[in-house]
Protein backbone atom coordinates (compact mmCIF):
# COMPACT_ATOMS: atom_id res chain seq x y z
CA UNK A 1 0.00 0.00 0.00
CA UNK A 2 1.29 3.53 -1.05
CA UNK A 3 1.00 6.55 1.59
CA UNK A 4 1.23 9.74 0.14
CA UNK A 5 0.76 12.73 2.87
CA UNK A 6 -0.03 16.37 1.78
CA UNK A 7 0.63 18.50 4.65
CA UNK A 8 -2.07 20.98 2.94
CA UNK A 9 -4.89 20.94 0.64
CA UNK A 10 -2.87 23.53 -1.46
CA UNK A 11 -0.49 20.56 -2.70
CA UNK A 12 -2.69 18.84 -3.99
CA UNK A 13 -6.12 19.18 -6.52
CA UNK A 14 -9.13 17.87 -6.82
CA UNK A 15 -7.99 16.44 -10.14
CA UNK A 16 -5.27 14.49 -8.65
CA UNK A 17 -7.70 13.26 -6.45
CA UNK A 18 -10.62 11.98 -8.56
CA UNK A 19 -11.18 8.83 -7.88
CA UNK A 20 -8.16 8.15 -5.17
CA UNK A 21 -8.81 6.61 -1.80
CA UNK A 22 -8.38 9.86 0.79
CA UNK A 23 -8.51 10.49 4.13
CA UNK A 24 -8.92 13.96 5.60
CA UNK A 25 -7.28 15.19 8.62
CA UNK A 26 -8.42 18.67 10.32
CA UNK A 27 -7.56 17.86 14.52
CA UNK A 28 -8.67 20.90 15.67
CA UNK A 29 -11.15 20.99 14.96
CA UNK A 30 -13.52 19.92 11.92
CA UNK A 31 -12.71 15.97 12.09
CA UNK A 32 -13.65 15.80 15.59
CA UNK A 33 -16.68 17.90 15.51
CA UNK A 34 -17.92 15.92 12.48
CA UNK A 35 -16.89 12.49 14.68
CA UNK A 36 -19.03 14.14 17.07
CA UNK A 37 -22.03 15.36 15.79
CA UNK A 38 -22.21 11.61 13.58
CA UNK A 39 -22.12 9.66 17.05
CA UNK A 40 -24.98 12.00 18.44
CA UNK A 41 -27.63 11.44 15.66
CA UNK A 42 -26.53 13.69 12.89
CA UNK A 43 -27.93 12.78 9.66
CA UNK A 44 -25.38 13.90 7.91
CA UNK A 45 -22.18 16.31 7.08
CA UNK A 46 -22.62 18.76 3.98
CA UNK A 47 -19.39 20.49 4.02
CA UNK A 48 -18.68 23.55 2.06
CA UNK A 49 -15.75 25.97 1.47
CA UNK A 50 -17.72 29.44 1.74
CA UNK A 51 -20.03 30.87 4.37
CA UNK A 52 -22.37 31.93 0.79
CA UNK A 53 -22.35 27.94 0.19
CA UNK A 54 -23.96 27.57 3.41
CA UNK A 55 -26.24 29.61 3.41
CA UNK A 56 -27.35 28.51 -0.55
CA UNK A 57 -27.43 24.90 0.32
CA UNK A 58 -29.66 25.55 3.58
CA UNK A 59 -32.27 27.39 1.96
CA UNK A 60 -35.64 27.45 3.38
CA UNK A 61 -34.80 24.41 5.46
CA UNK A 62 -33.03 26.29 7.28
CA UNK A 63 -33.82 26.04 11.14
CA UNK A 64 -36.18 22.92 10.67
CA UNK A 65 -34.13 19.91 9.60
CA UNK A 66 -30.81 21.76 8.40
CA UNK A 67 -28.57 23.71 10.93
CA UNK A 68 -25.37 25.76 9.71
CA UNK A 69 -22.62 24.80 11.65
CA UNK A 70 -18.65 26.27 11.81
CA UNK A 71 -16.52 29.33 12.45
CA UNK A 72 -14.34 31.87 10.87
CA UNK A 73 -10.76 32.32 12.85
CA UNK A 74 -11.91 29.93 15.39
CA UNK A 75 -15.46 31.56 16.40
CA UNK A 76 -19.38 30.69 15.08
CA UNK A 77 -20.33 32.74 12.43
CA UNK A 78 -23.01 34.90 13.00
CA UNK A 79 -26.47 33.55 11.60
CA UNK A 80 -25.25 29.81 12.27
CA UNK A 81 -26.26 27.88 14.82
CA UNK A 82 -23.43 26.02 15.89
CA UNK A 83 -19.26 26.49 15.74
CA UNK A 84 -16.34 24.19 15.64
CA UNK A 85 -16.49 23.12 18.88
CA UNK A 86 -16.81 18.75 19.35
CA UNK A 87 -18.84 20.08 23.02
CA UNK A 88 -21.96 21.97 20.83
CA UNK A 89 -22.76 18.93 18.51
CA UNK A 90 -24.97 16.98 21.72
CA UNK A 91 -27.41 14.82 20.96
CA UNK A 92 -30.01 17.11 21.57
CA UNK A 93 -28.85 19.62 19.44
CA UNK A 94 -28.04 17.50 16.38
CA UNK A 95 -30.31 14.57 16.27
CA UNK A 96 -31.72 13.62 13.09
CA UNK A 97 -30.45 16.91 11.47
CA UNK A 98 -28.07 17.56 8.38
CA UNK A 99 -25.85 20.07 9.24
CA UNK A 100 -24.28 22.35 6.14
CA UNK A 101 -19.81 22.75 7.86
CA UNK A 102 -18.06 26.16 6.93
CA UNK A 103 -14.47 26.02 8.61
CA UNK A 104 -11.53 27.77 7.91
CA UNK A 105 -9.61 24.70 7.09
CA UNK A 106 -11.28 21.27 6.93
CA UNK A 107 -13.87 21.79 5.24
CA UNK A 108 -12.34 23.10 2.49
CA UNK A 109 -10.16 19.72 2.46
CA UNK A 110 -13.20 17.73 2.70
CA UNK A 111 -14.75 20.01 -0.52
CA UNK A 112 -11.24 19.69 -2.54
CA UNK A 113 -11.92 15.75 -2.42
CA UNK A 114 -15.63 15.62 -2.92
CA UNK A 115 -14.74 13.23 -6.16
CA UNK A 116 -12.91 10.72 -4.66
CA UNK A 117 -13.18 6.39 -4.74
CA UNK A 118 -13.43 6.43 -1.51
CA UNK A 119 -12.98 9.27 1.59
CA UNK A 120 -13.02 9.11 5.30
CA UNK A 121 -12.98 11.64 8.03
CA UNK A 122 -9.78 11.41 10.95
CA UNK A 123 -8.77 12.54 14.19
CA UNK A 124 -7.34 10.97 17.15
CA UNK A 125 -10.85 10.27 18.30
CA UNK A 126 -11.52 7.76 15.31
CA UNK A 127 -7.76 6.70 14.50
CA UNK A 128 -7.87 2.75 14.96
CA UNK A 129 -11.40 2.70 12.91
CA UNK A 130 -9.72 4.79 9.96
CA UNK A 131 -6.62 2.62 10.06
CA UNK A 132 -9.33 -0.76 9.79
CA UNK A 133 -11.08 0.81 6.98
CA UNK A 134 -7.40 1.45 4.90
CA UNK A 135 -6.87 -2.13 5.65
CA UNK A 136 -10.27 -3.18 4.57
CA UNK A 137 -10.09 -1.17 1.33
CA UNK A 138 -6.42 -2.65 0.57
CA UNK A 139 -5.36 0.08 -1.81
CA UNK A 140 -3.14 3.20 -2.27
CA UNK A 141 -4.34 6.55 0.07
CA UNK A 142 -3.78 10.09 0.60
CA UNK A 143 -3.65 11.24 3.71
CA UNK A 144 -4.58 15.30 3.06
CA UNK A 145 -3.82 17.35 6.33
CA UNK A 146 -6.10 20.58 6.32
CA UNK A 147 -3.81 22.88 7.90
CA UNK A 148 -3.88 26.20 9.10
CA UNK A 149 -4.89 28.53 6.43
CA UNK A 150 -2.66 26.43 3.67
CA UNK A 151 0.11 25.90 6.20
CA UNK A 152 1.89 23.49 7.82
CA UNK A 153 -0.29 22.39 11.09
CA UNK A 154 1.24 20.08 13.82
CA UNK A 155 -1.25 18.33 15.49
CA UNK A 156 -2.70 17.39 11.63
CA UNK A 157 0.95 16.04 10.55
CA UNK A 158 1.18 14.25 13.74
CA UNK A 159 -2.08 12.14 13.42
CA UNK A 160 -1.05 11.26 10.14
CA UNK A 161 1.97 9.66 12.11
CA UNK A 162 -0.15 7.74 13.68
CA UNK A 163 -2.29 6.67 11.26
CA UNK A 164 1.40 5.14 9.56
CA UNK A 165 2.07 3.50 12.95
CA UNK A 166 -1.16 1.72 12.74
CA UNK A 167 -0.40 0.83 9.47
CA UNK A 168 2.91 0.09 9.93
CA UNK A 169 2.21 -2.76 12.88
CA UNK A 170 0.12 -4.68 10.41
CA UNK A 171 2.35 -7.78 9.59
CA UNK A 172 0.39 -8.70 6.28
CA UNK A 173 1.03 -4.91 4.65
CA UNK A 174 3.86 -3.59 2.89
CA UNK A 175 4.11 0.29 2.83
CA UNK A 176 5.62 2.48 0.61
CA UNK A 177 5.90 6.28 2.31
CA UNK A 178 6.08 9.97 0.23
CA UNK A 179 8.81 11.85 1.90
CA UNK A 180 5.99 13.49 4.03
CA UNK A 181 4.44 10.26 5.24
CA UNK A 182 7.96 8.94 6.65
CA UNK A 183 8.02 12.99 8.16
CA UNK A 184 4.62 12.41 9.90
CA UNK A 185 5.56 8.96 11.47
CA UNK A 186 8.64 10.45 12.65
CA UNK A 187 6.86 13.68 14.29
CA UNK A 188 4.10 11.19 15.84
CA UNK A 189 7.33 9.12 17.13
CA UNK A 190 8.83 12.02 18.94
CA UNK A 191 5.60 13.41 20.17
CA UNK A 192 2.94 10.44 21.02
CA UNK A 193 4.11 10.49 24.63
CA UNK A 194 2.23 13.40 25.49
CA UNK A 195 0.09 14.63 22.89
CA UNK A 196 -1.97 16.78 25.04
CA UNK A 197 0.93 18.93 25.33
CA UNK A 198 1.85 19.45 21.65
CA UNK A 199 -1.54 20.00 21.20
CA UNK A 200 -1.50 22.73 23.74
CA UNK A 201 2.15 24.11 22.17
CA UNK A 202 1.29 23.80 18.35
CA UNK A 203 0.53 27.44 16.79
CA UNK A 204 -3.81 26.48 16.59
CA UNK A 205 -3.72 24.72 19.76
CA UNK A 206 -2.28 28.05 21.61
CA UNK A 207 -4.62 30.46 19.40
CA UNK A 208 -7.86 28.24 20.80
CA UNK A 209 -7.17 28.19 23.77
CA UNK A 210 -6.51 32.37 24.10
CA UNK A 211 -10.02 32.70 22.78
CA UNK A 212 -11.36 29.92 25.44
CA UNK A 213 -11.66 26.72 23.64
CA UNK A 214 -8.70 25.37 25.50
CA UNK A 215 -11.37 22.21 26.78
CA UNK A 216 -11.63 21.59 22.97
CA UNK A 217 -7.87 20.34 23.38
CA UNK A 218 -8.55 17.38 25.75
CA UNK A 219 -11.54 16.51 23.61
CA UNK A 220 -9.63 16.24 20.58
CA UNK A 221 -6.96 14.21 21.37
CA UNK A 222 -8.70 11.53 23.09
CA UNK A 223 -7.55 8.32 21.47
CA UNK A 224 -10.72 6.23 19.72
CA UNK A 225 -12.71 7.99 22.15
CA UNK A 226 -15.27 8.54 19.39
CA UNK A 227 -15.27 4.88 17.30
CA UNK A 228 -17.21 6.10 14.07
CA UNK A 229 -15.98 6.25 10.72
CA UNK A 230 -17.51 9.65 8.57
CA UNK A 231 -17.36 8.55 5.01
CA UNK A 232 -18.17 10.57 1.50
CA UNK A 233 -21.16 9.69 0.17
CA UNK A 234 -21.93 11.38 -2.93
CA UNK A 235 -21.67 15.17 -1.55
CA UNK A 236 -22.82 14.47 1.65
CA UNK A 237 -20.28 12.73 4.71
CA UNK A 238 -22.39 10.26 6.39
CA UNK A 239 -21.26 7.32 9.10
CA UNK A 240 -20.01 3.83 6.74
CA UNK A 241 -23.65 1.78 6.71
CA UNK A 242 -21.97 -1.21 9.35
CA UNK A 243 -22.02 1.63 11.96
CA UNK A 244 -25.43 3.30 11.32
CA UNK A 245 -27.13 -0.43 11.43
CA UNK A 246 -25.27 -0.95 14.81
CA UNK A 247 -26.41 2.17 16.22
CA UNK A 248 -29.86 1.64 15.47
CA UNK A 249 -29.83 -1.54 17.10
CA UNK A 250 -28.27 -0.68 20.12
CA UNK A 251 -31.11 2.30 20.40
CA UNK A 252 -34.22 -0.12 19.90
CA UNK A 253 -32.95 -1.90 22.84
CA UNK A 254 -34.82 -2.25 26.44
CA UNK A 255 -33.27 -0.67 29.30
């Protein structure tokens, strides 16, 4: 299996990923609101790139069964009814409702591969899950890190990392690594010890928490905390149909 990791969207097209196998990484903090919302009864995920997309695809379902969720330089945008924060998407806010994403970051990612084989949604919260479903597929990925604002991002690179570790401990699979897939395991290698603190240090991770999401930290680097996989499904990102069958089941039963 070939790994090739873009440490931004900007390195890569949505031509040169038509009909790949991606996985999109935004940490902090679109992955793990999107793991989120999907465990508490979300429909579904319609992410978009522009606040005007949002508000277009809504339309006069707005407020009923579609809410606007995301932010703008880490806070809601006004006329939404959610942000970016894994803590608003409870099951009482999101149950049974499609929610339209605007971030600054990952949903852009998650736009820029709408036309991919196959996509899935990752963050610490889902990592073993997304390293199953690589496995299961059995075929070349890109890993496409959403960054900060088409930069480098830390925490983004380092789950990556991870997700090569995982990979890499499988005895049946042989990997071949891009230069920035061997970079990623080697940054998850040097900080997996404490990832609550490179969180914390990394340049997003400091801006959050000096405009008071610093709780969002713990939340999002809770390992498989959150054991749902969000996966395209034509323009919407919805959880794979294995999990949604479970979780109905496991609701129709007696206390």
């Amino acid at each position: 299996m070939k790994i090739d990791v873009y440490f931004s969207p900007v390195q890569v097209d949505e031509m040169q990923l038509r009909e790949k196998n991606v996985i999109v990484i935004d940490v902090l903090r679109a992955s793990s609101t999107i793991v989120a919302a999907l465990r508490n009864g979300a429909r579904e995920i319609i992410p978009v790139s522009t606040v005007e997309s949002a508000v277009k695809v809504s339309g006069n379902l707005f407020g009923d069964v579609v809410l606007r969720g995301g932010e703008r330089n880490g806070k809601m945008i006004d006329g939404f009814n959610l942000g970016n924060s894994p803590s608003e998407y409870t099951e009482e806010a999101v149950k049974g409702k499609s929610i339209i994403l605007c971030t600054t970051n990952g949903s852009v990612a998650m736009v820029r591969a709408r036309h991919a084989k196959n996509m899935a949604v990752a963050c610490f919260n889902n990592i073993s899950l997304v390293a199953d479903f690589m496995m299961e597929v059995g075929e070349d990925f890109s890993i496409v890190c959403a960054g900060k604002q088409s930069l480098f991002s830390l925490e983004d690179a380092v789950c990556a990392g991870m997700i090569v570790k995982l990979l890499s401990e499988r005895d049946s699979l042989m990997l071949e690594l891009n230069d920035a897939a061997v970079t990623a395991h080697v940054l998850y290698k040097t900080y997996n010890k404490n990832l609550l603190k490179m969180i914390k240090s990394c340049d997003h991770g400091r801006y959050l928490s000096g405009i008071g999401f610093e709780d969002d930290l713990k939340l999002c680097v809770e390992i498989d905390s959150i054991p749902v996989l969000p996966i395209l499904a034509g323009n919407v990102i919805k959880l794979k149909k294995e999990e949604t069958k479970t979780a109905a089941v496991t609701e129709a039963k007696p206390d």
